[in-house]
N, C-alpha and C. Protein backbone atom coordinates (compact mmCIF):
# COMPACT_ATOMS: atom_id res chain seq x y z
N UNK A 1 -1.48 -18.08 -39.62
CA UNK A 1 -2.72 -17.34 -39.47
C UNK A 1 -3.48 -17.75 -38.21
N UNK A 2 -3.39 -19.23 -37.99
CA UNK A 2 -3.86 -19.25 -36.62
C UNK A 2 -3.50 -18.84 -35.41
N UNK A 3 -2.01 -18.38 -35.31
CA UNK A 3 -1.52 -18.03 -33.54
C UNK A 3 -2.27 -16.41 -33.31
N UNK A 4 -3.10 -16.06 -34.93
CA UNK A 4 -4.00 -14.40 -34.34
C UNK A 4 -4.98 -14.30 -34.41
N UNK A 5 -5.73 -15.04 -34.51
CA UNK A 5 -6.92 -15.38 -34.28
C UNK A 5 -7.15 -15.23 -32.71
N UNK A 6 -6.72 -15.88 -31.78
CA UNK A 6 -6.60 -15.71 -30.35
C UNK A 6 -6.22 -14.43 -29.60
N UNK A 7 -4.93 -13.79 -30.58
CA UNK A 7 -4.50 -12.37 -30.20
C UNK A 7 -5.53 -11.22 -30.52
N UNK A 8 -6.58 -11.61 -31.39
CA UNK A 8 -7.85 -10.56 -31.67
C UNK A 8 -8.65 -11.12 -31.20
N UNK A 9 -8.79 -12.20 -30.86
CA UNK A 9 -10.25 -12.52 -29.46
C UNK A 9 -9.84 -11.46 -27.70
N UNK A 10 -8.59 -11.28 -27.62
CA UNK A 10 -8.06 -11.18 -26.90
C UNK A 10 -8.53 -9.37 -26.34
N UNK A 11 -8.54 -8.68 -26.78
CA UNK A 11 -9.19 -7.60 -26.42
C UNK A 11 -10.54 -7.31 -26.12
N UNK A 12 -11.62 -8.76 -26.73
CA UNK A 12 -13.21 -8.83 -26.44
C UNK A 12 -13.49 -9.53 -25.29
N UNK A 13 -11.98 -10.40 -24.82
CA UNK A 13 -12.20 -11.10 -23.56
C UNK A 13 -12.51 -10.46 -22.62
N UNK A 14 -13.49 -10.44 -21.85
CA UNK A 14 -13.80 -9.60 -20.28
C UNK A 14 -13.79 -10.54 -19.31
N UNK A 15 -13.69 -11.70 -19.54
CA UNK A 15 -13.39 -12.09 -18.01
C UNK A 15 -12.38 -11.53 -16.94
N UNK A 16 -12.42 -11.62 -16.43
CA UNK A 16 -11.51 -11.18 -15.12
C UNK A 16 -10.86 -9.55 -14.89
N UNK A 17 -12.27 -9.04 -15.84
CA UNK A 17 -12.09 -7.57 -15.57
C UNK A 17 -12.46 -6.94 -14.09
N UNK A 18 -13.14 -7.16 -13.91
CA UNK A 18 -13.66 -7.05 -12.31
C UNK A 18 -12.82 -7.33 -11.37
N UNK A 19 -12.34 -8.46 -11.15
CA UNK A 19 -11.19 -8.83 -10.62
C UNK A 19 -10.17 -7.94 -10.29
N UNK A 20 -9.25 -7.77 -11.43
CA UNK A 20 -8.37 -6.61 -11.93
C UNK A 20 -8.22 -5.35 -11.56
N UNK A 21 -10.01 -5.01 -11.55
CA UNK A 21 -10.69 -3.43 -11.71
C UNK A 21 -10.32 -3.47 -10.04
N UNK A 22 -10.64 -4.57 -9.08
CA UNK A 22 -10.48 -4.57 -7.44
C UNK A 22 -9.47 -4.67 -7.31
N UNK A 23 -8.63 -5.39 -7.72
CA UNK A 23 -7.40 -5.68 -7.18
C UNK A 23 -5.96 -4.31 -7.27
N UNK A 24 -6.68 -3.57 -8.61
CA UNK A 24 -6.06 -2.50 -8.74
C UNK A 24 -6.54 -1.06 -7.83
N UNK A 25 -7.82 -1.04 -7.23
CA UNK A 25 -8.14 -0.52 -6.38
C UNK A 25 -7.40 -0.90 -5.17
N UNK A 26 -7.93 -2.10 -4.80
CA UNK A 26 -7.26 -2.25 -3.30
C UNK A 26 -5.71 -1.61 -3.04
N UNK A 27 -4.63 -2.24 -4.55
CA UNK A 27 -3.37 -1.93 -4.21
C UNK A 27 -3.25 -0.08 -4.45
N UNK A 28 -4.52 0.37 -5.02
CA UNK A 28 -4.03 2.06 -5.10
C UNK A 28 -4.54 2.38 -3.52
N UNK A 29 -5.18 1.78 -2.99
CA UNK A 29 -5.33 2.33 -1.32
C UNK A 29 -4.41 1.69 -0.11
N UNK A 30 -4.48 0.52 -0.45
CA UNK A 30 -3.22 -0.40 0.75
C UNK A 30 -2.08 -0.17 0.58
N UNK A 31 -1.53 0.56 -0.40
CA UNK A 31 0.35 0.57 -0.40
C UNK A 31 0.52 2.36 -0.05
N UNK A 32 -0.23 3.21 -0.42
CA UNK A 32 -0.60 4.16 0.28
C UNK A 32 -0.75 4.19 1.96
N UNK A 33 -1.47 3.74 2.09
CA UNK A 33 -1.98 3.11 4.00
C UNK A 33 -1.16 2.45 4.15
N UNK A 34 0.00 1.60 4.07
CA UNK A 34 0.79 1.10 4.58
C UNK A 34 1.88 1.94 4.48
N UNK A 35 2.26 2.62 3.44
CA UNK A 35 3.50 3.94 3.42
C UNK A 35 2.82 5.04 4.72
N UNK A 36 1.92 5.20 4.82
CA UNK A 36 1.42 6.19 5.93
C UNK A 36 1.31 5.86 7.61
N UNK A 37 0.77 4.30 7.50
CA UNK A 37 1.18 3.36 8.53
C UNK A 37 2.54 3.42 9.17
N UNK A 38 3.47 3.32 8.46
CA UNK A 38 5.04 3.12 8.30
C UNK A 38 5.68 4.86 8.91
N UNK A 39 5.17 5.45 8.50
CA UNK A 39 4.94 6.83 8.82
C UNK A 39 5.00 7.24 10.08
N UNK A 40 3.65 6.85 10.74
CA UNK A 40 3.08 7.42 11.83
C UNK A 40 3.99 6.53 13.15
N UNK A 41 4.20 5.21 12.52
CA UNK A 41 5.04 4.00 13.57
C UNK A 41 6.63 4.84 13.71
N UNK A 42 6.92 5.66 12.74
CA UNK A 42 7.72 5.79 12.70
C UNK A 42 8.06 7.49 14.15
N UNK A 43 7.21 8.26 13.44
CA UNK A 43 6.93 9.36 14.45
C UNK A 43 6.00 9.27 15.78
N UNK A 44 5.37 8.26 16.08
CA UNK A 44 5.38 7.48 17.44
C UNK A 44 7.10 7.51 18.18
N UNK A 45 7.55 6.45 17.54
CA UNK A 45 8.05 6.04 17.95
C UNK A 45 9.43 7.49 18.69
N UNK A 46 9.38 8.35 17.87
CA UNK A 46 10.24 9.26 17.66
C UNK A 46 9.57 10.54 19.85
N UNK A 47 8.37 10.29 19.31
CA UNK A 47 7.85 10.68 20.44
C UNK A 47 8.07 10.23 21.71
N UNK A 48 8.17 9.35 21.73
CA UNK A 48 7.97 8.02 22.86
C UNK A 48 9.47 8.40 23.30
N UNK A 49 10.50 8.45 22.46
CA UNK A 49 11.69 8.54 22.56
C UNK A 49 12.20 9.75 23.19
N UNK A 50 11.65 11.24 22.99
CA UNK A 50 12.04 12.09 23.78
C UNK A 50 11.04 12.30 24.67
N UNK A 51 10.07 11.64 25.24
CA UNK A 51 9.11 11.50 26.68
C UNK A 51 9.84 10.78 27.68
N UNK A 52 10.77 9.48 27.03
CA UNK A 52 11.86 8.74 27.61
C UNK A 52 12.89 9.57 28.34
N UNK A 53 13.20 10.19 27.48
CA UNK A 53 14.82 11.27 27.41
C UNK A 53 14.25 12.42 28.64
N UNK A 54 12.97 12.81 28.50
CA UNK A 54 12.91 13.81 29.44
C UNK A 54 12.35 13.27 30.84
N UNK A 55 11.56 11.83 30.51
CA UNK A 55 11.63 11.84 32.36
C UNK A 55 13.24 10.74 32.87
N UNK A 56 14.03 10.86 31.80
CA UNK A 56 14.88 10.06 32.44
C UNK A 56 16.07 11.15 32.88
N UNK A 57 15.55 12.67 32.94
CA UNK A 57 16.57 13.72 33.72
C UNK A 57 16.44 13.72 34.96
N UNK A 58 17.45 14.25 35.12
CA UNK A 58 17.27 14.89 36.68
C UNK A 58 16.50 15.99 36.96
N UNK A 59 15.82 15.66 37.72
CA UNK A 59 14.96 17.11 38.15
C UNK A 59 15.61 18.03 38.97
N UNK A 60 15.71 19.52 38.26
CA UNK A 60 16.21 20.08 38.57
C UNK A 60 15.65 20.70 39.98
């Protein structure tokens, strides 16, 4: 009977709700912004690459 006593305190506990409540914010905006980050580095880079390609022709 005693190991539930703790398991029903356990839902009135609020500490480290706040915490949680941020930390689950931050990761719903930073892994987003970093997939979009990842993105844009990616189509940069894609740019850069045929600006390369075209001044490295011959001019006709």
């Amino acid at each position: 009977m005693s190991r539930r006593r703790p398991l029903r305190r356990l839902p009135a506990d609020r500490r480290g709700s706040l915490t949680l409540e941020w930390a689950l914010i931050l990761a719903a905006v930073a892994l987003p912004m970093a997939g979009l980050f990842q993105l844009c580095l990616h189509l940069l880079g894609a740019v850069y690459e045929s600006i390369t390609l075209m001044n490295s022709m011959p001019f006709p």
